[in-house]
Structure formats: structure tokens, C-alpha cells
N, C-alpha and C. Protein backbone atom coordinates (compact mmCIF):
# COMPACT_ATOMS: atom_id res chain seq x y z
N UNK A 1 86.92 123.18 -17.32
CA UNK A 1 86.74 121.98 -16.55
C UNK A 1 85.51 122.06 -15.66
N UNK A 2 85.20 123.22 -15.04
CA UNK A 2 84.21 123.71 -14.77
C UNK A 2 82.93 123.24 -15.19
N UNK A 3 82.53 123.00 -16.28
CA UNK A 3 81.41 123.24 -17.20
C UNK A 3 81.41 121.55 -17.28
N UNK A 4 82.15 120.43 -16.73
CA UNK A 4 81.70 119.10 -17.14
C UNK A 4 81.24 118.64 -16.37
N UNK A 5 80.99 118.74 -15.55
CA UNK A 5 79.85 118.12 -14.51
C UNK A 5 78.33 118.50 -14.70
N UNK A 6 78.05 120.02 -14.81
CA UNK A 6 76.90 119.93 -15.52
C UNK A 6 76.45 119.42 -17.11
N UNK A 7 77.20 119.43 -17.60
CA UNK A 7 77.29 118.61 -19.16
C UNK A 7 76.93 117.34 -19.01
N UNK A 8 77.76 116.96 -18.21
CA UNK A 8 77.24 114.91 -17.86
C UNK A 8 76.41 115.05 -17.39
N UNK A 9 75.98 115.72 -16.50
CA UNK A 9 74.52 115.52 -15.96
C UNK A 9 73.11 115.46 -16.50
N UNK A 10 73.78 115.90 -17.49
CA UNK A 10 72.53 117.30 -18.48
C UNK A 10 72.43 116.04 -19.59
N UNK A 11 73.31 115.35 -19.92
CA UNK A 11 73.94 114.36 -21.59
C UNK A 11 73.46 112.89 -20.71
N UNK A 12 73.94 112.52 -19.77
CA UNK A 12 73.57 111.48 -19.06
C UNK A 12 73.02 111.34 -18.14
N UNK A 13 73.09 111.81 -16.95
CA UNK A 13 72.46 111.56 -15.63
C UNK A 13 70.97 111.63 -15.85
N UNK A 14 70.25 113.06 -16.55
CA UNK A 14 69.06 113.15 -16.40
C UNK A 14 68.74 112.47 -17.41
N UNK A 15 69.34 111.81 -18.61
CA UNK A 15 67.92 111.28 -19.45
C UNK A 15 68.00 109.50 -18.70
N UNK A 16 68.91 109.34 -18.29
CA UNK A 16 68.82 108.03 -17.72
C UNK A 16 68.11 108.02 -16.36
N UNK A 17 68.11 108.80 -15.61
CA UNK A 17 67.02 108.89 -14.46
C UNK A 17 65.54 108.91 -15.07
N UNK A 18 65.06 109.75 -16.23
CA UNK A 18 64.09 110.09 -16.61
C UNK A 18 63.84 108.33 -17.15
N UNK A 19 64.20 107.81 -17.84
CA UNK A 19 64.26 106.31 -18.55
C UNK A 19 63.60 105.42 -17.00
N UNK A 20 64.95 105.04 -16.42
CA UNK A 20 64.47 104.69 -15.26
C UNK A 20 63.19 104.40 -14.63
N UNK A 21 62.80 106.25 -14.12
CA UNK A 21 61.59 106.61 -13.53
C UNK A 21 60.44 105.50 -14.44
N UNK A 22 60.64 105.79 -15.55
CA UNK A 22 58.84 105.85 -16.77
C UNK A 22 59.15 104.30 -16.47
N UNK A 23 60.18 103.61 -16.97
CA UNK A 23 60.49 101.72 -16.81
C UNK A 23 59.65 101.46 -15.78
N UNK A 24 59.98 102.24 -14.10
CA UNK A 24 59.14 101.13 -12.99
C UNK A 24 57.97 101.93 -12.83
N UNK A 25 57.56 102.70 -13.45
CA UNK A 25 56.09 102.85 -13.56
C UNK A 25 55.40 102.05 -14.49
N UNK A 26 55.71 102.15 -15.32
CA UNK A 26 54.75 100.94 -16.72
C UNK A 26 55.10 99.42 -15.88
N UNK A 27 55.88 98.99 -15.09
CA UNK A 27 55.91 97.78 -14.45
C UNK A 27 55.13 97.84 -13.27
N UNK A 28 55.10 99.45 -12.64
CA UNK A 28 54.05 98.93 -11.46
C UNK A 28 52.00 98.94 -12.11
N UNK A 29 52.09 99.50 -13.38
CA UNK A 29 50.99 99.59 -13.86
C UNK A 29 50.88 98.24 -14.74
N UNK A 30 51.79 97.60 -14.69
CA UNK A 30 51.37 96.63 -15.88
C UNK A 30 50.29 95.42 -15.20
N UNK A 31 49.98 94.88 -14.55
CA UNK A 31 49.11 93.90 -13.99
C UNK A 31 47.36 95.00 -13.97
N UNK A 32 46.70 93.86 -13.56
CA UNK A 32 45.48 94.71 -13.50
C UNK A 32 44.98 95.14 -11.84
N UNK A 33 43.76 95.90 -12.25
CA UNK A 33 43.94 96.55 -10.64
C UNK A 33 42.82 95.70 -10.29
N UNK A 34 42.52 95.62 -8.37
CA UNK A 34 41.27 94.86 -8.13
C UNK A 34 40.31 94.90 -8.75
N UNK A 35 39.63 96.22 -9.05
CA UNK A 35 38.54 96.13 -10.03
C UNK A 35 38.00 95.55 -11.16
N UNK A 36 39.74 95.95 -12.20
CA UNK A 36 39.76 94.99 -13.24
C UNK A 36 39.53 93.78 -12.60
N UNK A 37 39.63 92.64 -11.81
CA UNK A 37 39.85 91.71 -11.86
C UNK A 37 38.39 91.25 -11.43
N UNK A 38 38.04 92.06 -10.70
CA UNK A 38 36.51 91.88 -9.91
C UNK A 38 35.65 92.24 -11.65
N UNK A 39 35.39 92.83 -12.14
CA UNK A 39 35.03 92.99 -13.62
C UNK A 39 35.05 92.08 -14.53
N UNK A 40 36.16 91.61 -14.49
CA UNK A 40 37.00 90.76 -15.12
C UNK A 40 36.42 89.24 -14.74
N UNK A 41 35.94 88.82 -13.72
CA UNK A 41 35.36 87.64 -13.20
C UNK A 41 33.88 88.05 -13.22
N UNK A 42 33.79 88.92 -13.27
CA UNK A 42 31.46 88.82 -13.19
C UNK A 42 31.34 88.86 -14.85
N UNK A 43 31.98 88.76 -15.65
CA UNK A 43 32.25 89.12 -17.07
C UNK A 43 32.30 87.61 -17.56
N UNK A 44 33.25 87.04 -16.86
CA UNK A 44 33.77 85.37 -17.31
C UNK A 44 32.21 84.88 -16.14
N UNK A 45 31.73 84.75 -15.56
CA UNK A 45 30.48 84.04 -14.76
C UNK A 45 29.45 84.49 -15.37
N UNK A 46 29.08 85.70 -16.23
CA UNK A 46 28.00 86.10 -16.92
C UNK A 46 28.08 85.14 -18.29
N UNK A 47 29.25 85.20 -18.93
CA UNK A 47 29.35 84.21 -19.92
C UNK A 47 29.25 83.01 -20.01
N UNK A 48 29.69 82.39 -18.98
CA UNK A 48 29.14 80.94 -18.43
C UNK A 48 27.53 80.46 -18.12
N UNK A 49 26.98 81.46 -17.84
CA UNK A 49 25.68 81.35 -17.41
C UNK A 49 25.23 81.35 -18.96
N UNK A 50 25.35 82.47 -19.62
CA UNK A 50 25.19 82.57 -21.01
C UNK A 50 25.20 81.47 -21.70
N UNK A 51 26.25 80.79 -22.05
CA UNK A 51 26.35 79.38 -22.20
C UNK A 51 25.53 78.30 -22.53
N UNK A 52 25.76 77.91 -21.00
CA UNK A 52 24.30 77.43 -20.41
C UNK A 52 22.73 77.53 -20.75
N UNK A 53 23.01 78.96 -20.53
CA UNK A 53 21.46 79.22 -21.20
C UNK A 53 21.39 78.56 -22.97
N UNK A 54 22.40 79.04 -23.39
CA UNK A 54 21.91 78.65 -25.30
C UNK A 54 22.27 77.17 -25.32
N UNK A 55 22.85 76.19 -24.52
CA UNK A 55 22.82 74.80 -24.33
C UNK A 55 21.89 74.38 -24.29
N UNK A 56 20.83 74.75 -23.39
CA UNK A 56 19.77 74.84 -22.61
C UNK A 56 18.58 74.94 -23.96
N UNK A 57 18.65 75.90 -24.67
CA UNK A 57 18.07 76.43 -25.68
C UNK A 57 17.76 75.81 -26.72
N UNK A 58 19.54 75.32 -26.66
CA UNK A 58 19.67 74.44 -28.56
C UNK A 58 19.00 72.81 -28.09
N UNK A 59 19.51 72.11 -26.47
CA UNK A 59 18.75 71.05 -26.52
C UNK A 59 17.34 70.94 -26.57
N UNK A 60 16.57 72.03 -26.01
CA UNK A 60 14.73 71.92 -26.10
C UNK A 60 14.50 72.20 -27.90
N UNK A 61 15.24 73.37 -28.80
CA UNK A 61 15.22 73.20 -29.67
C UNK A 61 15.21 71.97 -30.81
N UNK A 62 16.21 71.11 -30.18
CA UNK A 62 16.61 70.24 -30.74
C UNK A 62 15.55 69.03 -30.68
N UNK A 63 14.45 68.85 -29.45
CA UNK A 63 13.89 68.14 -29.26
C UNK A 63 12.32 68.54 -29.44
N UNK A 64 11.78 69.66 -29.65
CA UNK A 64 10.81 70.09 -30.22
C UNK A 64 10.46 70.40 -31.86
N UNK A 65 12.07 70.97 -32.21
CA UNK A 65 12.11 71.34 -33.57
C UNK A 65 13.39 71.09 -33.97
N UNK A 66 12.99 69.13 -34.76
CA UNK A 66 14.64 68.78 -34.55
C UNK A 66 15.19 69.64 -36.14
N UNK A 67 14.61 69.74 -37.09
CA UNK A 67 15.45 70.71 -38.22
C UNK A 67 15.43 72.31 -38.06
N UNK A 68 15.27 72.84 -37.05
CA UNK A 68 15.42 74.23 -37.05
C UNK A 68 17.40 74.89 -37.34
N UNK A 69 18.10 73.95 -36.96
CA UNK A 69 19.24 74.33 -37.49
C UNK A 69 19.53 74.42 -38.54
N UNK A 70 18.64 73.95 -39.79
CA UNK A 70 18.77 73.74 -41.00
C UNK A 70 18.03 75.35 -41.99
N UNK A 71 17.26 76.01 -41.07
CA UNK A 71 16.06 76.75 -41.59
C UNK A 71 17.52 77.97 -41.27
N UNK A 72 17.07 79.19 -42.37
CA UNK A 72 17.74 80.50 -42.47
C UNK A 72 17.22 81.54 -41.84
């Protein structure tokens, strides 16, 4: 009788603590961190500018050299 308390502990207690533990870590890691997000926005405003620029590009194109979309 002795010997069942460490048995449950050993069969249940620790792999369900261990489960537990790893669960609210991957939930406190799951979002992104400031950086990501600061990264994450000069990334989306670089692409926008980008944009812009080949908008910018294709209309002077378009009005200097209106069949260049056609050329390979």
C-alpha cells in the first residue's frame, strides 16, 4: 500500500503537470512580441510606399510608352 502514492504520482501527477506546464507556455508565446510587431509594421509601410512607387511608374509608363505592357 505503501508503494501507491508514488506510483500515481509517477503514472499521473507528473505527466499531467509536465502537459500543463508546456500548454501555458506555447499560449504565453503564441502572440507576437513588440518587435515582431514594430517589424511587422515598417514591413507593411515599406510595401505601401512600394506600391505607390510602381503606380507611379506604370502611370508615366503608360503615358510616355503607351504599348510597353505589350513588349517581352
Amino acid at each position: 500500500m505503501s508503494d501507491v502514492i508514488p506510483i500515481l504520482l509517477v503514472t499521473v501527477c507528473f505527466p499531467l503537470w509536465i502537459v500543463f506546464h508546456y500548454v501555458t507556455k506555447m499560449k504565453t508565446a503564441k502572440g507576437l512580441s513588440v518587435e515582431d510587431e514594430k517589424m511587422l509594421s515598417e514591413v507593411w509601410e515599406s510595401t505601401n510606399r512600394m506600391e505607390q512607387r510602381i503606380n507611379t511608374l506604370e502611370r508615366i509608363l503608360d503615358i510616355e510608352a503607351p504599348n510597353w505592357r505589350g513588349r517581352s
